[in-house]
C-alpha atoms as a PDB file:
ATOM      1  CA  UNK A   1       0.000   0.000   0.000  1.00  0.00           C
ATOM      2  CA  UNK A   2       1.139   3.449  -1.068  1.00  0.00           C
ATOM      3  CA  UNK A   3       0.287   5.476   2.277  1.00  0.00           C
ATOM      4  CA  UNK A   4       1.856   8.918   0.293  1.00  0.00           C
ATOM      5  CA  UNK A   5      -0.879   8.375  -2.264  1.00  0.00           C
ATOM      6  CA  UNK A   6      -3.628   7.941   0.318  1.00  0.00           C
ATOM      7  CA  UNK A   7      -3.021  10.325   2.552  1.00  0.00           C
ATOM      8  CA  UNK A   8      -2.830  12.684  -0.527  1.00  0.00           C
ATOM      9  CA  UNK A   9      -6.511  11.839  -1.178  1.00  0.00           C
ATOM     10  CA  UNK A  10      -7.739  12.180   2.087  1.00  0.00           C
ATOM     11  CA  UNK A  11      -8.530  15.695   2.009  1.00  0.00           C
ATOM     12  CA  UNK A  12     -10.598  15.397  -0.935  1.00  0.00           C
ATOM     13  CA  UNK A  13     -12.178  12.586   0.603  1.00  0.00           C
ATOM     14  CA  UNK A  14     -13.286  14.763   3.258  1.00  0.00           C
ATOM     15  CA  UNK A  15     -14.476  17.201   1.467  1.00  0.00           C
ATOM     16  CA  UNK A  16     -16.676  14.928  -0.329  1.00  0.00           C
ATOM     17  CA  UNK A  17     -18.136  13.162   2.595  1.00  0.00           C
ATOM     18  CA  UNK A  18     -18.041  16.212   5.139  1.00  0.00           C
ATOM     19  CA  UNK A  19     -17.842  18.983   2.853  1.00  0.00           C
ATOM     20  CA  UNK A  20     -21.149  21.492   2.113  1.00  0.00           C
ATOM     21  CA  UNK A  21     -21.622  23.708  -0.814  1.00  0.00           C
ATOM     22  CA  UNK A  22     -20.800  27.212  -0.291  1.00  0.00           C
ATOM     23  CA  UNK A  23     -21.229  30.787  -1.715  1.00  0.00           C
ATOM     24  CA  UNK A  24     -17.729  32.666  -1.610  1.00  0.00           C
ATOM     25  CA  UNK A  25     -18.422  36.627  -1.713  1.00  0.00           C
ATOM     26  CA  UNK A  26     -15.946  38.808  -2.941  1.00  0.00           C
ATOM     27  CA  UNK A  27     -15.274  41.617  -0.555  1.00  0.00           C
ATOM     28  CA  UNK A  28     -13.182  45.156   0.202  1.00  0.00           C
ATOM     29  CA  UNK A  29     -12.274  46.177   3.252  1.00  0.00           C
ATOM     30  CA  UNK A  30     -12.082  50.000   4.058  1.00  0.00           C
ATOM     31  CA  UNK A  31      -9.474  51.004   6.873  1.00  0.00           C
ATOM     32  CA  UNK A  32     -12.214  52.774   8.227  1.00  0.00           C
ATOM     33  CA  UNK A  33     -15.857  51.292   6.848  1.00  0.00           C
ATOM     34  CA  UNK A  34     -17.473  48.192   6.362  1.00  0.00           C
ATOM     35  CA  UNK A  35     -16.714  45.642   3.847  1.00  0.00           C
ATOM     36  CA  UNK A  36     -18.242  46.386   0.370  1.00  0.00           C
ATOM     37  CA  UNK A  37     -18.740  43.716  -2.600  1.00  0.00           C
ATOM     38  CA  UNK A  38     -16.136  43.551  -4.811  1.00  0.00           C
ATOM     39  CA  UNK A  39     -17.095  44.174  -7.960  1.00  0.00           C
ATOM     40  CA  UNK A  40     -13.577  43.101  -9.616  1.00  0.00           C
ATOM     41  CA  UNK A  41     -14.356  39.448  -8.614  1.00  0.00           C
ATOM     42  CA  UNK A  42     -17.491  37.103  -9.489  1.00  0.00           C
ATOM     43  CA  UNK A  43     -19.287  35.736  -7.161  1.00  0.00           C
ATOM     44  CA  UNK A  44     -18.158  31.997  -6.704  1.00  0.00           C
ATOM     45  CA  UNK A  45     -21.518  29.621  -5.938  1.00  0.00           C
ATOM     46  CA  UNK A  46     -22.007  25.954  -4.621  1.00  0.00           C
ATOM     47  CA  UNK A  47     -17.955  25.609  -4.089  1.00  0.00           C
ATOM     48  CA  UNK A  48     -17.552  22.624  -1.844  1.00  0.00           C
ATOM     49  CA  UNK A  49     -15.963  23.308   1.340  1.00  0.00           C
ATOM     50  CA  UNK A  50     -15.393  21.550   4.807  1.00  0.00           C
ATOM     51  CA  UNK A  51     -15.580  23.321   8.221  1.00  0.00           C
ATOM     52  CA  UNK A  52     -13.167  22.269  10.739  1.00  0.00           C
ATOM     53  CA  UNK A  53     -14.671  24.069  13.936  1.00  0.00           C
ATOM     54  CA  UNK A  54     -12.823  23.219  17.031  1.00  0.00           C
ATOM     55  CA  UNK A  55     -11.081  25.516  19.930  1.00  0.00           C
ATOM     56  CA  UNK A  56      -7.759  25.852  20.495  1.00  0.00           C
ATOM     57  CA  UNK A  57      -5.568  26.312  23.871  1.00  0.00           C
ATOM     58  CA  UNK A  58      -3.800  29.913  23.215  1.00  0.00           C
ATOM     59  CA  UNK A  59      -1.518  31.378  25.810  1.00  0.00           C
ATOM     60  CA  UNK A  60      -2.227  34.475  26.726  1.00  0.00           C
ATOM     61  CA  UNK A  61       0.853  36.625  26.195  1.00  0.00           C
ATOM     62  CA  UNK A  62       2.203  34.975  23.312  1.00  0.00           C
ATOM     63  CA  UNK A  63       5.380  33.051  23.042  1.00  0.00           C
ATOM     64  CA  UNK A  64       6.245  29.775  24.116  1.00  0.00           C
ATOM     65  CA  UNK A  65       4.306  26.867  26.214  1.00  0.00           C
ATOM     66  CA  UNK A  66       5.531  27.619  29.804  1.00  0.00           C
ATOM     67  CA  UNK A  67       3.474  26.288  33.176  1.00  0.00           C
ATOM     68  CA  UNK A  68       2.092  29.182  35.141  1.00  0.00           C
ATOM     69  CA  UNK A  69       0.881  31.472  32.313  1.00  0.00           C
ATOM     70  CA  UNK A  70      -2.819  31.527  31.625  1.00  0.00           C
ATOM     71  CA  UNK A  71      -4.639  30.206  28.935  1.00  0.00           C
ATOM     72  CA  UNK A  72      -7.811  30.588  27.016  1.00  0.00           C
ATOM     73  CA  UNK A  73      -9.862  28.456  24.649  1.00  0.00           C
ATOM     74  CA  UNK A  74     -10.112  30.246  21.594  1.00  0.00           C
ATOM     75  CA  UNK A  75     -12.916  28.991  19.291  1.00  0.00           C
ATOM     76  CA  UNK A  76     -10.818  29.022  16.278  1.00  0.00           C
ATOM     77  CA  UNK A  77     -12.411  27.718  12.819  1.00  0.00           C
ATOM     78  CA  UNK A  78     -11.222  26.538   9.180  1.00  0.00           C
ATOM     79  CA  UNK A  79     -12.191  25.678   5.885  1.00  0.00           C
ATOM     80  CA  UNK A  80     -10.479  24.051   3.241  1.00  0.00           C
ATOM     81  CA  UNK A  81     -11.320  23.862  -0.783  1.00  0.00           C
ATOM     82  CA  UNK A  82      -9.971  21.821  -3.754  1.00  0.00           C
ATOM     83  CA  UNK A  83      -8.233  24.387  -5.673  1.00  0.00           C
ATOM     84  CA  UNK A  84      -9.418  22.707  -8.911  1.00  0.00           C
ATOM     85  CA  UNK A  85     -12.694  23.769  -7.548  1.00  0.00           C
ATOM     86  CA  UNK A  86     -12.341  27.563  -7.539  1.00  0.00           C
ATOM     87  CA  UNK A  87     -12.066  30.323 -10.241  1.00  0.00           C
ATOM     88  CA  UNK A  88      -9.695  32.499  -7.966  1.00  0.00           C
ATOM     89  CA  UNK A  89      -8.085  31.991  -4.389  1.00  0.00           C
ATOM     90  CA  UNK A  90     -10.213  33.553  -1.748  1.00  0.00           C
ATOM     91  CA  UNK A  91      -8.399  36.493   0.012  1.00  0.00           C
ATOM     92  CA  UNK A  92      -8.616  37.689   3.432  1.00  0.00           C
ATOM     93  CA  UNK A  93     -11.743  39.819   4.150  1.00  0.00           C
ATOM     94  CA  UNK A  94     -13.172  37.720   1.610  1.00  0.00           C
ATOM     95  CA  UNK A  95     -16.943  36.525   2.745  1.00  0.00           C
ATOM     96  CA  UNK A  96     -18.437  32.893   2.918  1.00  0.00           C
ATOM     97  CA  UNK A  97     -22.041  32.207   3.308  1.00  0.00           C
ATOM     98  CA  UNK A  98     -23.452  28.684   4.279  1.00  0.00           C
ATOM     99  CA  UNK A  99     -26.720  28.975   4.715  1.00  0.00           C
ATOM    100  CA  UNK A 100     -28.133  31.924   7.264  1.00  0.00           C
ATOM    101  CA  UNK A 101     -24.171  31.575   8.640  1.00  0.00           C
ATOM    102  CA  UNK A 102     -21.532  34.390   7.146  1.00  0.00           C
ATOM    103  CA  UNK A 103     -17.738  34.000   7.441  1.00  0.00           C
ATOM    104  CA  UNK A 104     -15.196  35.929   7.065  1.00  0.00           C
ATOM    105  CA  UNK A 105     -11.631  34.813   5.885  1.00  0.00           C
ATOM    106  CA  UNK A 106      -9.345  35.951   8.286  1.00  0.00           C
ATOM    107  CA  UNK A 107      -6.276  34.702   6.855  1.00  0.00           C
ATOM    108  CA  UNK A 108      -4.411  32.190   4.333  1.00  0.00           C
ATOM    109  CA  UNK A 109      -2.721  28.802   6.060  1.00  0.00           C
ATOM    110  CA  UNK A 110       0.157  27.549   4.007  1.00  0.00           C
ATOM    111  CA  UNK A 111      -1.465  25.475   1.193  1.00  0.00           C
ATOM    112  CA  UNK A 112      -1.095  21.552   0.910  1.00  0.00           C
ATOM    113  CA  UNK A 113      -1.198  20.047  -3.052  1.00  0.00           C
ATOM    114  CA  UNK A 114      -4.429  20.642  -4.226  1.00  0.00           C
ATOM    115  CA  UNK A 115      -6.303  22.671  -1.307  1.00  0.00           C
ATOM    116  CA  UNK A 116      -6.262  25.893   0.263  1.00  0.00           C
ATOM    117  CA  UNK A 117      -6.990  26.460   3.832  1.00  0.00           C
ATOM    118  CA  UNK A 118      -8.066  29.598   5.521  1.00  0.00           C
ATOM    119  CA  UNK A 119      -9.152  30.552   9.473  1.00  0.00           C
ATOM    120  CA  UNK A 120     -12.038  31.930   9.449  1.00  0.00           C
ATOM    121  CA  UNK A 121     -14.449  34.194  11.945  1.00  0.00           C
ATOM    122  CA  UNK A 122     -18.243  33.883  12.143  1.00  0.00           C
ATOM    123  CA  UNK A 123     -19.680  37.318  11.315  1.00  0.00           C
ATOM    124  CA  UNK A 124     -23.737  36.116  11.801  1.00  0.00           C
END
């Protein structure tokens, strides 16, 4: 068995048995307004993403793991997508809505063959 080749396919495996359809909203971010639709960019429909939603132990204070310092739980969320899937890489500030739910891309993790993964912040 060829484990490089399987665990190559296992985020597109995911995606297929996990994954939803999503609408990915081009957006602009103002230094001083809200986010306005980006015209520049189409609007990218019923892209199949997966949701990875689970919290994370952060130190407060940054740096490394030490006992003594306190921590938090910080509800932090991804989603991943086939890059064969999309007609351009989301961007940060970029909008996804699943459902009644909207998300906002908060920024780029470094990509893995085929997909691109970005944390993400509920925005309603």
């Amino acid at each position: 068995m060829d484990f490089a080749s399987v665990r190559a396919s296992l985020p597109s495996m995911t995606r297929a048995l996990f994954g939803v359809n999503v609408t990915i909203l081009p957006m602009k971010e103002g230094k001083m307004g809200p986010a306005i639709a980006d015209h520049g960019r189409d609007v990218q429909p019923d892209v199949k993403a997966r949701f990875d939603f689970a919290p994370d132990l952060e130190k407060l204070g940054g740096g490394n793991r030490n006992d003594g310092h306190a921590y938090m739980v910080s509800p932090h969320a991804n989603v991943s997508f086939a890059l064969s899937d999309l007609s351009w890489s989301p961007r940060q500030g970029d909008h996804i809505r699943h459902g009644n739910d909207l998300y906002r891309i908060d920024r780029p993790l470094p990509p893995l063959p085929d997909v691109i993964l970005y944390l993400i912040s509920r925005i309603s």
